[in-house]
C-alpha atoms as a PDB file:
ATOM      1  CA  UNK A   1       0.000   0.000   0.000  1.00  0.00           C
ATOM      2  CA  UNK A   2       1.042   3.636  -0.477  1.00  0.00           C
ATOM      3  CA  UNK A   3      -0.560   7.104  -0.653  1.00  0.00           C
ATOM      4  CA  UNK A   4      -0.633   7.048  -4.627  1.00  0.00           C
ATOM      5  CA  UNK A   5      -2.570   3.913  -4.696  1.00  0.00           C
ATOM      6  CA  UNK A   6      -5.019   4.226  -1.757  1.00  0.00           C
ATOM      7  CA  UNK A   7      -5.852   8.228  -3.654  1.00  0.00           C
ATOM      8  CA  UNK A   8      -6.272   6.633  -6.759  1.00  0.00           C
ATOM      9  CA  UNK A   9      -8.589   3.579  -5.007  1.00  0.00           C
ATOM     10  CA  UNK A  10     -10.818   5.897  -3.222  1.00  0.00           C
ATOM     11  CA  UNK A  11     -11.321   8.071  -6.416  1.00  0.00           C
ATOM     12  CA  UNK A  12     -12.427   4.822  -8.573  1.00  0.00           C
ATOM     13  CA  UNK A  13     -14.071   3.130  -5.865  1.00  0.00           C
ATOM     14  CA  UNK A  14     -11.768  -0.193  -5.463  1.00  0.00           C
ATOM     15  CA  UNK A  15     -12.353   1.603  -2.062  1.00  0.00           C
ATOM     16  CA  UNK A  16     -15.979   2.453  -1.345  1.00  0.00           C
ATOM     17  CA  UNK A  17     -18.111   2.885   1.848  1.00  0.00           C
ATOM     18  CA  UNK A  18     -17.451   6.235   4.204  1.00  0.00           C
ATOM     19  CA  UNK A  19     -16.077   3.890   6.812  1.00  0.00           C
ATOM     20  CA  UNK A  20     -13.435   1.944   4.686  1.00  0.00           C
ATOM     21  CA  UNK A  21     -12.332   5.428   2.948  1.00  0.00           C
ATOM     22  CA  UNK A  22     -11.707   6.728   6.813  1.00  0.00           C
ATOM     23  CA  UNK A  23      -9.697   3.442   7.805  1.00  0.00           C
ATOM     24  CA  UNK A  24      -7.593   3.440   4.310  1.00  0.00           C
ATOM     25  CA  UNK A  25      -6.772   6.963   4.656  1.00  0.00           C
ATOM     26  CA  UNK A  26      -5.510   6.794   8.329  1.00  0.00           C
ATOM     27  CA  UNK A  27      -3.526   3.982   7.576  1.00  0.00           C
ATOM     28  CA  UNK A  28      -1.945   5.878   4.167  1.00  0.00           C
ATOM     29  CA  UNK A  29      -0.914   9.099   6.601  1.00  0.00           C
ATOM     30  CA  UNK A  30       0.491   6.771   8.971  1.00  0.00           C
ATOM     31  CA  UNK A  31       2.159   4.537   6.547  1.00  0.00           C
ATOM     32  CA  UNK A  32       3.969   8.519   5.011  1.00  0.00           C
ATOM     33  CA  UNK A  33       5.066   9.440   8.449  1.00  0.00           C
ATOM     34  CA  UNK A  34       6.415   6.561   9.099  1.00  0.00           C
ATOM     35  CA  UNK A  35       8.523   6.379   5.688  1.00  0.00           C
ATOM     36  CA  UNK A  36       9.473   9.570   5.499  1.00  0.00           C
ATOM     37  CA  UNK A  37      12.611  10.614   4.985  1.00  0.00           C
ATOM     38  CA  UNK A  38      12.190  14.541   6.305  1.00  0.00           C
ATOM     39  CA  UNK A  39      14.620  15.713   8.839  1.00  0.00           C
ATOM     40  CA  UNK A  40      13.459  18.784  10.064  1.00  0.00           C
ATOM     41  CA  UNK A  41       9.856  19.169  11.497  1.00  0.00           C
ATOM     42  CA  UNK A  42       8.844  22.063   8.925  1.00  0.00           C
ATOM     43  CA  UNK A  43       9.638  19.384   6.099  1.00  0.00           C
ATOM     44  CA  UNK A  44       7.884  16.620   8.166  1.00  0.00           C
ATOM     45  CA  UNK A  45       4.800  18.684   8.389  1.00  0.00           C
ATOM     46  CA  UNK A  46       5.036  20.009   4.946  1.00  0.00           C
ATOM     47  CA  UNK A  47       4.755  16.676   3.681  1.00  0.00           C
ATOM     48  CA  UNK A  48       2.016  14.796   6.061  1.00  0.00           C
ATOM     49  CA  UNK A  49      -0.147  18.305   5.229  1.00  0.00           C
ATOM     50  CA  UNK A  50       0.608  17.314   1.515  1.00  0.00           C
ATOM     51  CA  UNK A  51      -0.636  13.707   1.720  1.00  0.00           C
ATOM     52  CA  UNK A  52      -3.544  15.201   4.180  1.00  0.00           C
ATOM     53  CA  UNK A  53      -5.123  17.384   1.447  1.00  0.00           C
ATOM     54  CA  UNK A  54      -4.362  14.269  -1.347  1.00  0.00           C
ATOM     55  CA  UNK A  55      -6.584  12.151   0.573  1.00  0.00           C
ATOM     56  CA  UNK A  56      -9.041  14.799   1.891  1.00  0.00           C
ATOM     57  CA  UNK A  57      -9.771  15.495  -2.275  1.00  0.00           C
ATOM     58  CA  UNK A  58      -9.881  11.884  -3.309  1.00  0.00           C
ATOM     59  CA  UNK A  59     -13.733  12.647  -3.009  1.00  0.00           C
ATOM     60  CA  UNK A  60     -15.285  15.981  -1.831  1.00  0.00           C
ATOM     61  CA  UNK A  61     -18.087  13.938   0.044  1.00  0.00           C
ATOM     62  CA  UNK A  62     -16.451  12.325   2.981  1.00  0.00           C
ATOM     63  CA  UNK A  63     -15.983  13.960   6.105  1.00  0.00           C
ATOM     64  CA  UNK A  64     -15.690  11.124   7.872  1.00  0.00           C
ATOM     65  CA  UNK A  65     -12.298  10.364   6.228  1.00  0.00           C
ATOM     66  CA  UNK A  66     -12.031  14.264   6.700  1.00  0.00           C
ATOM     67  CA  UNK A  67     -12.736  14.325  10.590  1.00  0.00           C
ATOM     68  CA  UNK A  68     -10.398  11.062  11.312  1.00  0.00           C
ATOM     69  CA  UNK A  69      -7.034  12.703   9.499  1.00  0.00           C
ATOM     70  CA  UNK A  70      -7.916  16.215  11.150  1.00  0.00           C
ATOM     71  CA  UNK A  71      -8.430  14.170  14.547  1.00  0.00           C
ATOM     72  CA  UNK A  72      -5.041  12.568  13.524  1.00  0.00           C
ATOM     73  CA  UNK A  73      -3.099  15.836  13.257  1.00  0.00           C
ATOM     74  CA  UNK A  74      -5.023  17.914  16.160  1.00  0.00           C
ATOM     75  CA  UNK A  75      -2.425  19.134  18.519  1.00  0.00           C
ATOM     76  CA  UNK A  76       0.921  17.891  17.290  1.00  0.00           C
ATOM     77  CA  UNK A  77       3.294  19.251  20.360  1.00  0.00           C
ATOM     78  CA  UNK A  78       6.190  17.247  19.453  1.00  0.00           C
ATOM     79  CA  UNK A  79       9.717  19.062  18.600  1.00  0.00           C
ATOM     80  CA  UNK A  80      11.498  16.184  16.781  1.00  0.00           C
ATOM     81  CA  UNK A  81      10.491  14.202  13.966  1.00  0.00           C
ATOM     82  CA  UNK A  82      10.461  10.487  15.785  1.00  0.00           C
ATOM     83  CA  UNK A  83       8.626  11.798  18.214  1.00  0.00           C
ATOM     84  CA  UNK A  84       6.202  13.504  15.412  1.00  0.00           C
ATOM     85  CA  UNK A  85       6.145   9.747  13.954  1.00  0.00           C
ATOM     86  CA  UNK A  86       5.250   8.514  17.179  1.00  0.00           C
ATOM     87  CA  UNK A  87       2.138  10.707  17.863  1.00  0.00           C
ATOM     88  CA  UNK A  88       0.646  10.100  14.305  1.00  0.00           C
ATOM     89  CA  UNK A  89       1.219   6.263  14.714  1.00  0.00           C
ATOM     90  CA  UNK A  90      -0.340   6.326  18.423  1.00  0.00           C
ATOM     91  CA  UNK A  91      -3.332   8.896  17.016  1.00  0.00           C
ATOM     92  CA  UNK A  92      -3.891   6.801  13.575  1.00  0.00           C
ATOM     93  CA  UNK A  93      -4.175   3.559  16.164  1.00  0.00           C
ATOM     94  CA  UNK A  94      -7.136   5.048  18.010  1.00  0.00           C
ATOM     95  CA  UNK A  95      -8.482   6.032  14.686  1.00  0.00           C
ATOM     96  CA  UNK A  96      -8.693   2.882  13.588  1.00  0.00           C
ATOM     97  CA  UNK A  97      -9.560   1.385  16.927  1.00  0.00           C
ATOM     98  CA  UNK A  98     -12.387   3.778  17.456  1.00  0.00           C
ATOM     99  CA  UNK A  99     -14.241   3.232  13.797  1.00  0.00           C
ATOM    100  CA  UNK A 100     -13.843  -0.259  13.890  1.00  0.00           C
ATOM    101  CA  UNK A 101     -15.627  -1.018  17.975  1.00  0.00           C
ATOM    102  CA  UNK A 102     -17.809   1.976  16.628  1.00  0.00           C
ATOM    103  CA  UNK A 103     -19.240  -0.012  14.060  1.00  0.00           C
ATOM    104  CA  UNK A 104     -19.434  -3.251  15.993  1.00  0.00           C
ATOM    105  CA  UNK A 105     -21.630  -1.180  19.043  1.00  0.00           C
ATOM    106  CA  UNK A 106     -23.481   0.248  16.014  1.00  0.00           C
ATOM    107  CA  UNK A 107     -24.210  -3.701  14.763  1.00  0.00           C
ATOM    108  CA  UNK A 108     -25.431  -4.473  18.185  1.00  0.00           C
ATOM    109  CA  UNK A 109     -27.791  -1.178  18.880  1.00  0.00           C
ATOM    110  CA  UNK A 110     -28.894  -1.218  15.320  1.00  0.00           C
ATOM    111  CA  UNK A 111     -29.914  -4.761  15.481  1.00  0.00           C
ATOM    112  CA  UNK A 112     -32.493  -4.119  17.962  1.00  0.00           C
ATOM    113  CA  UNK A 113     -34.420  -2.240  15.523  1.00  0.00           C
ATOM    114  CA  UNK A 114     -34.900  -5.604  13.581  1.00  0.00           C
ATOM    115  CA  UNK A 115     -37.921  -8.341  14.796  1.00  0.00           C
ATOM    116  CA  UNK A 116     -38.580 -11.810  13.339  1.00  0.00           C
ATOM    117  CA  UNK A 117     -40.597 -11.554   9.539  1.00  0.00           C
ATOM    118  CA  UNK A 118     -39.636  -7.819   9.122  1.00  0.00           C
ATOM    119  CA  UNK A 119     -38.331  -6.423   5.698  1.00  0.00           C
ATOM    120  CA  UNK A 120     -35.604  -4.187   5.666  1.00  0.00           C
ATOM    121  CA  UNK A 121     -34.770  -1.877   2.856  1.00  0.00           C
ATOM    122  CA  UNK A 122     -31.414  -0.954   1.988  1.00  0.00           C
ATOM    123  CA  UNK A 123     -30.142   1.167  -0.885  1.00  0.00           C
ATOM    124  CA  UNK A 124     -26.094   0.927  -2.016  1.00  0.00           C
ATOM    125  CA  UNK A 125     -23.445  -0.281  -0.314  1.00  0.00           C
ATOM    126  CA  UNK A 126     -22.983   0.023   3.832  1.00  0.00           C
ATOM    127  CA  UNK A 127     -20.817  -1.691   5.694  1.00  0.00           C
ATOM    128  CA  UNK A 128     -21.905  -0.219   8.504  1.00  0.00           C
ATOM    129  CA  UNK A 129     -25.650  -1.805   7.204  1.00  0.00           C
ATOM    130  CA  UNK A 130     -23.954  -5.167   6.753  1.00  0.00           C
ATOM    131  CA  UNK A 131     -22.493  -5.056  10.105  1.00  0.00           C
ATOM    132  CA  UNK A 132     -26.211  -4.260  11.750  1.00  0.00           C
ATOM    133  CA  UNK A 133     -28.119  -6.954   9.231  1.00  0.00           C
ATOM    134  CA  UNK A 134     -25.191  -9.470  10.494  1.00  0.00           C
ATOM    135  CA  UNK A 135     -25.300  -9.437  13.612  1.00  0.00           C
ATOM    136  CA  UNK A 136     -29.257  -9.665  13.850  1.00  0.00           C
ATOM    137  CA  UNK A 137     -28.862 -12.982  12.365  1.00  0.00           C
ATOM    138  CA  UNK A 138     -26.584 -14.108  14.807  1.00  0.00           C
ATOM    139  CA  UNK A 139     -29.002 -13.507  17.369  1.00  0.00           C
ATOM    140  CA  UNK A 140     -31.759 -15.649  15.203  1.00  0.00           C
ATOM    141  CA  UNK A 141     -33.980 -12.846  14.003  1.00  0.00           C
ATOM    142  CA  UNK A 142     -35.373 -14.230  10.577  1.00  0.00           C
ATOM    143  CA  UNK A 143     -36.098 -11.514   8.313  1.00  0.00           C
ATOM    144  CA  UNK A 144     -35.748 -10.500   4.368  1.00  0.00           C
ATOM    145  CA  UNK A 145     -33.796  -7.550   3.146  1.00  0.00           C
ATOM    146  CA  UNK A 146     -35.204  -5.848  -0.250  1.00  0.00           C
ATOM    147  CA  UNK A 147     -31.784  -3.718  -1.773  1.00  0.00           C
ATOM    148  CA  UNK A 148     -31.297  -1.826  -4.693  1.00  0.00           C
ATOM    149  CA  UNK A 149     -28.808  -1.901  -7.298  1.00  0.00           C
ATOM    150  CA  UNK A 150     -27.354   1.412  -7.003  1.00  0.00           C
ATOM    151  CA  UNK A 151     -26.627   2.492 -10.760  1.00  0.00           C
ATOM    152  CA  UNK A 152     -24.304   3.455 -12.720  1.00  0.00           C
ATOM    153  CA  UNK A 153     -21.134   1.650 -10.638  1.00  0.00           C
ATOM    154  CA  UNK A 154     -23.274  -0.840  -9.140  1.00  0.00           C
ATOM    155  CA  UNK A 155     -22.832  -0.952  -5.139  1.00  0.00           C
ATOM    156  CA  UNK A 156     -26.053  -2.513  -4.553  1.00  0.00           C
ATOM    157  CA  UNK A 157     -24.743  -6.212  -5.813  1.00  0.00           C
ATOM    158  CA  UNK A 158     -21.948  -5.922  -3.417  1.00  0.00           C
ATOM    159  CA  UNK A 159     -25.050  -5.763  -0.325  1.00  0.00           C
ATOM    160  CA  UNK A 160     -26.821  -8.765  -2.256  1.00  0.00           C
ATOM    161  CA  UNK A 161     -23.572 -10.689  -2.692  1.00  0.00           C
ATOM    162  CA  UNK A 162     -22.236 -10.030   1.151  1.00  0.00           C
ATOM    163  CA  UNK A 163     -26.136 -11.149   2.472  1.00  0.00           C
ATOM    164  CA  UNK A 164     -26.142 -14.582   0.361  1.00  0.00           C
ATOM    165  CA  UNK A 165     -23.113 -15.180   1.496  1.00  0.00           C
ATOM    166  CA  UNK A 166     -24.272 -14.894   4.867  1.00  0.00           C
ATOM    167  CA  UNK A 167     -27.115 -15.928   4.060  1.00  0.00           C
ATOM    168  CA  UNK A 168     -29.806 -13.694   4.579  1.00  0.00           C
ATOM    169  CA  UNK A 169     -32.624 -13.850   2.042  1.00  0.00           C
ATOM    170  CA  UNK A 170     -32.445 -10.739  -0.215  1.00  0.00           C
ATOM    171  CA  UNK A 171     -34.210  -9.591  -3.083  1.00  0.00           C
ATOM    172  CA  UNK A 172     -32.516  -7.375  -5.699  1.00  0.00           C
ATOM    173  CA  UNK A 173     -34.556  -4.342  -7.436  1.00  0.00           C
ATOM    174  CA  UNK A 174     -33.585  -2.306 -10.277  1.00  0.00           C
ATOM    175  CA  UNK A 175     -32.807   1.454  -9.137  1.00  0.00           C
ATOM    176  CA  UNK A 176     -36.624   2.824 -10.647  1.00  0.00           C
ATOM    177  CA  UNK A 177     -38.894   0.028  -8.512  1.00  0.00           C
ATOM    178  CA  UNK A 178     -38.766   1.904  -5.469  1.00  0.00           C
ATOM    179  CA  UNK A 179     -42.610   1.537  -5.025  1.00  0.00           C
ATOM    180  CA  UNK A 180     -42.237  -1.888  -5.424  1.00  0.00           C
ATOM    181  CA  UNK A 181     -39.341  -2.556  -3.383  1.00  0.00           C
ATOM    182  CA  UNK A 182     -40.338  -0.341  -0.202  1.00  0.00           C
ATOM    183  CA  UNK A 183     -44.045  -0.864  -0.173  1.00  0.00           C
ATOM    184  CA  UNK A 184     -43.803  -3.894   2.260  1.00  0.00           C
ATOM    185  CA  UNK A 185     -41.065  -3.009   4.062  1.00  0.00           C
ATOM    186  CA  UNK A 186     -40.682  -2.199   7.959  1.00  0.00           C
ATOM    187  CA  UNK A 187     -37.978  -0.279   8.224  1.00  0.00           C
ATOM    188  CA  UNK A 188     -35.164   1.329   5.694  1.00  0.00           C
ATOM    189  CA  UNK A 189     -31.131   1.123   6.802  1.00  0.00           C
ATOM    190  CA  UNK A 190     -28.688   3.710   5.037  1.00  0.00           C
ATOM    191  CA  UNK A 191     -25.460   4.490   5.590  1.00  0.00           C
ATOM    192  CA  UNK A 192     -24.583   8.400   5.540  1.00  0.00           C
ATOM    193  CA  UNK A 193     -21.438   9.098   4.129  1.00  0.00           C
ATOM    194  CA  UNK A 194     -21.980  12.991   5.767  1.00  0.00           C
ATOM    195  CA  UNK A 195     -24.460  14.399   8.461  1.00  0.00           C
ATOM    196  CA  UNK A 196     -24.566  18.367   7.849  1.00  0.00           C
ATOM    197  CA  UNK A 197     -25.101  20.902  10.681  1.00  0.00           C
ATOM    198  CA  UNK A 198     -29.112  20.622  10.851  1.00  0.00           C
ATOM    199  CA  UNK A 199     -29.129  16.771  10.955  1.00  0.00           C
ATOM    200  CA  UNK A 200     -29.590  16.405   7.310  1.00  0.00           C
ATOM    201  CA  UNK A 201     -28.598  13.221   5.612  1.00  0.00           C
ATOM    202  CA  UNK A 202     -25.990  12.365   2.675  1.00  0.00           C
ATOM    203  CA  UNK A 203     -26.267   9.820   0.919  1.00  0.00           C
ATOM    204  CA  UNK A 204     -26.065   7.706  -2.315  1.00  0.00           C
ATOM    205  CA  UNK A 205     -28.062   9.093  -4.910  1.00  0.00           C
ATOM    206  CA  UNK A 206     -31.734   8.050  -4.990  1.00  0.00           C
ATOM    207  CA  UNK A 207     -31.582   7.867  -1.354  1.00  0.00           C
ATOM    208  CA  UNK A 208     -33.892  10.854  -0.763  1.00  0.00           C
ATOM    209  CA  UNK A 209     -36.051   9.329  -3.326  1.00  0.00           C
ATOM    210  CA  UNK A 210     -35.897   6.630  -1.523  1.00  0.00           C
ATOM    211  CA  UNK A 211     -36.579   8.145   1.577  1.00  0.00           C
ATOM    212  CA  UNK A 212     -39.748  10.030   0.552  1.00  0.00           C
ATOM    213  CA  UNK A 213     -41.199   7.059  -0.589  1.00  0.00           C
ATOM    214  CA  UNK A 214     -40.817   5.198   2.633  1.00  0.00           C
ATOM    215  CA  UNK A 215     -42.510   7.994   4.083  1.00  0.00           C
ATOM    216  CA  UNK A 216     -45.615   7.515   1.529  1.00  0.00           C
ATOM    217  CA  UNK A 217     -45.848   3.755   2.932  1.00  0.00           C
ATOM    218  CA  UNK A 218     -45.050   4.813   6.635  1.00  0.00           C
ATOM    219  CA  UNK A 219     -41.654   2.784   6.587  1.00  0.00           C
ATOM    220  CA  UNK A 220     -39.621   3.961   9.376  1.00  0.00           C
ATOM    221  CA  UNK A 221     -35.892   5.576   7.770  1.00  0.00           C
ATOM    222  CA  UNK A 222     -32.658   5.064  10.095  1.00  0.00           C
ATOM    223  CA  UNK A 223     -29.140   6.233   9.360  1.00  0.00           C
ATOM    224  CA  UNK A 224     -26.594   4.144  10.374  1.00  0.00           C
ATOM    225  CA  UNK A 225     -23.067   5.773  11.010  1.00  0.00           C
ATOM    226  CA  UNK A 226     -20.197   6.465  13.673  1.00  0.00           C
ATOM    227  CA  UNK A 227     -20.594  10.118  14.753  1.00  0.00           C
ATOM    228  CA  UNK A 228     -17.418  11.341  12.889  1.00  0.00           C
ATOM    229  CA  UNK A 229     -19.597  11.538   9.303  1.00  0.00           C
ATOM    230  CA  UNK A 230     -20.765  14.650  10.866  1.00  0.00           C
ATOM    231  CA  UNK A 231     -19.475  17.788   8.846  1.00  0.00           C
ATOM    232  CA  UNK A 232     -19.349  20.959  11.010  1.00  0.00           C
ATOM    233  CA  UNK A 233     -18.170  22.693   8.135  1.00  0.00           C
ATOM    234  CA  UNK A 234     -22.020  22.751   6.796  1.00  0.00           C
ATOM    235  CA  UNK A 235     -22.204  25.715   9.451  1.00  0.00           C
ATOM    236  CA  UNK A 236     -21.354  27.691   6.909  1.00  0.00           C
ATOM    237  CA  UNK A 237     -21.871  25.971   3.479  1.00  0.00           C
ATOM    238  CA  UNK A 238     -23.430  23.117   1.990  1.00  0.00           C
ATOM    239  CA  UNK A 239     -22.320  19.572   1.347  1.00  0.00           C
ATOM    240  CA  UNK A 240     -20.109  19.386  -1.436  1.00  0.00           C
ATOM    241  CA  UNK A 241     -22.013  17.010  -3.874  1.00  0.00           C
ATOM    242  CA  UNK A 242     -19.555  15.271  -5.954  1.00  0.00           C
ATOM    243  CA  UNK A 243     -20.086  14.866  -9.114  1.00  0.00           C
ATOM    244  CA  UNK A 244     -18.620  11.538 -10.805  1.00  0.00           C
ATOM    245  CA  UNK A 245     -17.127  11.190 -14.519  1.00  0.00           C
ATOM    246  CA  UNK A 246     -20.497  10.896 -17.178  1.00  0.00           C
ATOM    247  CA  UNK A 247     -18.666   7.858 -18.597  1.00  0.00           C
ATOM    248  CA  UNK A 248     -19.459   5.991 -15.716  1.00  0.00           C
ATOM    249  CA  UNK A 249     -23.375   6.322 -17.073  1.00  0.00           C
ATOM    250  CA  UNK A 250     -23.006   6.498 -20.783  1.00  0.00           C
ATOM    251  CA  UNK A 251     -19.415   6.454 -22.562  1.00  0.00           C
ATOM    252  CA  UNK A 252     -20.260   7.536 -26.302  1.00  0.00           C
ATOM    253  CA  UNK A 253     -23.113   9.290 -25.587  1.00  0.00           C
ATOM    254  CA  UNK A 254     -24.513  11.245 -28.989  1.00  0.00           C
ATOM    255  CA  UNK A 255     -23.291  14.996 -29.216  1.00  0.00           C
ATOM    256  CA  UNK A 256     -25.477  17.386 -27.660  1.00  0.00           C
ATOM    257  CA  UNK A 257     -26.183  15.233 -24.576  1.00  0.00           C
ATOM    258  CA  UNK A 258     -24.774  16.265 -21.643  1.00  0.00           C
ATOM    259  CA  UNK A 259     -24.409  13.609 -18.682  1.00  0.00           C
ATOM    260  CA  UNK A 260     -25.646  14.039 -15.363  1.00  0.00           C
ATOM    261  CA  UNK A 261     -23.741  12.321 -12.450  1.00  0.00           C
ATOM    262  CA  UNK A 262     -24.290  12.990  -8.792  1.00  0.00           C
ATOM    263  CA  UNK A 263     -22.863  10.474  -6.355  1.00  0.00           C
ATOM    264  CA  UNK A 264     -24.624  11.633  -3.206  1.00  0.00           C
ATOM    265  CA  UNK A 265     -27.970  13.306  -2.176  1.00  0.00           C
ATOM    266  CA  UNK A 266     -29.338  15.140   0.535  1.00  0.00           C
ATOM    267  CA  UNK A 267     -32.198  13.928   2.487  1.00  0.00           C
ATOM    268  CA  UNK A 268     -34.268  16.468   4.951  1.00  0.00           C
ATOM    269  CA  UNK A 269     -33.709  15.581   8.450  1.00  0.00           C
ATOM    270  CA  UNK A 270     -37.693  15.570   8.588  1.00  0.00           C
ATOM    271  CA  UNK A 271     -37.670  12.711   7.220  1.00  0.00           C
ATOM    272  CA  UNK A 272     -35.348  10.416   9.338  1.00  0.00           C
ATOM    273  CA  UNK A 273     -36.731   8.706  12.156  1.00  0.00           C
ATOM    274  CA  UNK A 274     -32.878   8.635  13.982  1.00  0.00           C
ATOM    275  CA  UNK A 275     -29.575   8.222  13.490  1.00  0.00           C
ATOM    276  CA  UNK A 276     -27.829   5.055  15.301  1.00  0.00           C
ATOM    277  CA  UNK A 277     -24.816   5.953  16.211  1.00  0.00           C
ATOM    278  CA  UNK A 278     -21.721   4.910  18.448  1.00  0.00           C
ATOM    279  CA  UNK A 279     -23.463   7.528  21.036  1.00  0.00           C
ATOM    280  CA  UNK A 280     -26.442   5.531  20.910  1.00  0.00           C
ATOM    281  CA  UNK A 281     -30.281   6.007  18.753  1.00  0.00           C
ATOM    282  CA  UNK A 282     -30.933   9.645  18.447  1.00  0.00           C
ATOM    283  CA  UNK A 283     -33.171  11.590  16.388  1.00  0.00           C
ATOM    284  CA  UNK A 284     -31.454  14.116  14.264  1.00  0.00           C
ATOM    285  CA  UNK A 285     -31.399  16.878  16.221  1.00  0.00           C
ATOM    286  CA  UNK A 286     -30.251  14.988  19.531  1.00  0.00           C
ATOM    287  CA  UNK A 287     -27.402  13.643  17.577  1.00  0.00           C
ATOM    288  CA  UNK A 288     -26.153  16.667  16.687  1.00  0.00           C
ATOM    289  CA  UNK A 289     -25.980  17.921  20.794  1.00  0.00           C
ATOM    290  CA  UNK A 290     -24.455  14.481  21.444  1.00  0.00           C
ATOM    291  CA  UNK A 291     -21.956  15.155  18.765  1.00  0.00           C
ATOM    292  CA  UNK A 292     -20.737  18.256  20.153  1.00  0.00           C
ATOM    293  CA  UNK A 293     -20.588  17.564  23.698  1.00  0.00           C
ATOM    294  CA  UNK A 294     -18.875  14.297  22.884  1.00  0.00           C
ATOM    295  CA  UNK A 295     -16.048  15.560  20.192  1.00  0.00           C
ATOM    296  CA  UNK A 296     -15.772  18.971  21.032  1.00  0.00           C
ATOM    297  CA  UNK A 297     -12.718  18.697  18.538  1.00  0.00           C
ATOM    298  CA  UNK A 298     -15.322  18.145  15.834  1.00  0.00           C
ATOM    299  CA  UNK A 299     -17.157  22.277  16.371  1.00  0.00           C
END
């Protein structure tokens, strides 16, 4: 592994899932400290800052990646470079620890949302999802998961393959049958790959389609995600919605037709039911407090 390759995996994908970006980027600013070759702190710094913003602007829509570098570089006191090399390998080792027991607790809490015979929607790819759906089988629920393919790079058969293989009866819709997919369902699971300021929701695109349909047919909506997808940087602005290559939808399209591409969404924070979260089940606007009081780091 090295910074080139983990950029370049997290801009096509090969990397996907807010949580995995977070993990493979604290492990690529680790793995630079630790091989670099700097002597003096101000070259040190220059560089880690360098491979910082690389990874930050892999893709404009992840602050939890965002959040676990900055948390990573918070406060460096150190004069030397070892001892610089020290901190970021002791910081990027409760970075990792942290999102992965985060996401286990999340399995656990998340799981208590699911009952015997229930249908769960999902939409994309979370591993965070996976984790939840998981562990509710090992505790014998028996339930059915309806998931969506997730066009044009096709996340969606990555939930379907992951659930037969553990298996979990699952049954796969095409992106445009959300009627048809939600109107049975209990509850809907998402990931959030970004929480803004006023408890909104980012997420895959369709997911606020999604979303508003499930409130049509009364289906509960939950957000599953550790606390550090929360951007505090929507004080001010909005999400960043990236905006992925057209050829990814249509690669010779006729002249005159111009490709439209959004990776994420936004959905209202009306319309989630609560976030489940490392901190516990919240509804949006509770989260946010928890947030706050919790990572004061993250204001």
């Amino acid at each position: 592994m090295n910074l080139q390759k983990v950029v370049k995996d997290i801009k096509t994908l090969k990397i996907q899932g807010a949580t995995n970006i977070a993990l493979a980027g604290s492990k690529a600013l680790n793995l630079v400290a630790q091989n670099s070759q700097q002597k003096t702190k101000k070259d040190f710094l220059k560089e880690i800052n360098n491979a910082q913003f690389l990874l930050v602007n892999a893709r404009v829509t992840e602050p939890k990646l965002k959040n676990s570098l900055k948390y990573i570089l918070l406060k460096l006191r150190s004069r030397t470079v070892p001892e610089l090399k020290e901190q970021i390998k002791q910081k990027s080792e409760y970075v990792l620890k942290h999102l992965t027991e985060s996401k286990d607790y999340i399995g656990h809490i998340g799981s208590l949302k699911i009952k015997n015979n229930m249908i769960i929607f999902t939409h994309c790819h979370s591993s965070t999802v996976i984790k939840i759906l998981k562990y509710a089988k090992t505790k014998h629920r028996r339930f059915y998961v309806h998931n969506t393919e997730s066009r044009p790079l096709y996340q969606g058969r990555i939930t379907a393959k992951e659930l037969a293989k553990a298996k979990i009866p699952i049954q796969h819709y095409v992106d445009s049958a959300a009627i048809e997919a939600l109107k049975n369902a209990d509850i809907m699971l998402i990931g959030a790959d970004a929480i803004t300021a006023n408890g909104d929701i980012v997420n895959k695109i369709g997911s606020r389609l999604f979303a508003e349909t499930a409130e049509r047919y009364n289906v509960k909506i939950y957000a599953c995600t550790d606390s550090w997808s929360y951007d505090p940087e929507t004080k001010h602005h909005k999400e960043k919605i990236e905006q992925r290559d057209p050829s990814e939808v249509w690669k010779h399209p006729p002249k005159h037709v111009k490709i439209i591409n959004p990776a994420f969404e936004v959905i209202p924070a009306k319309l989630v039911d609560g976030i489940i979260s490392e901190l516990g089940f919240y509804k949006p606007e509770h989260f946010l407090h928890k947030v706050k009081r919790n990572y004061p780091w993250l204001r």
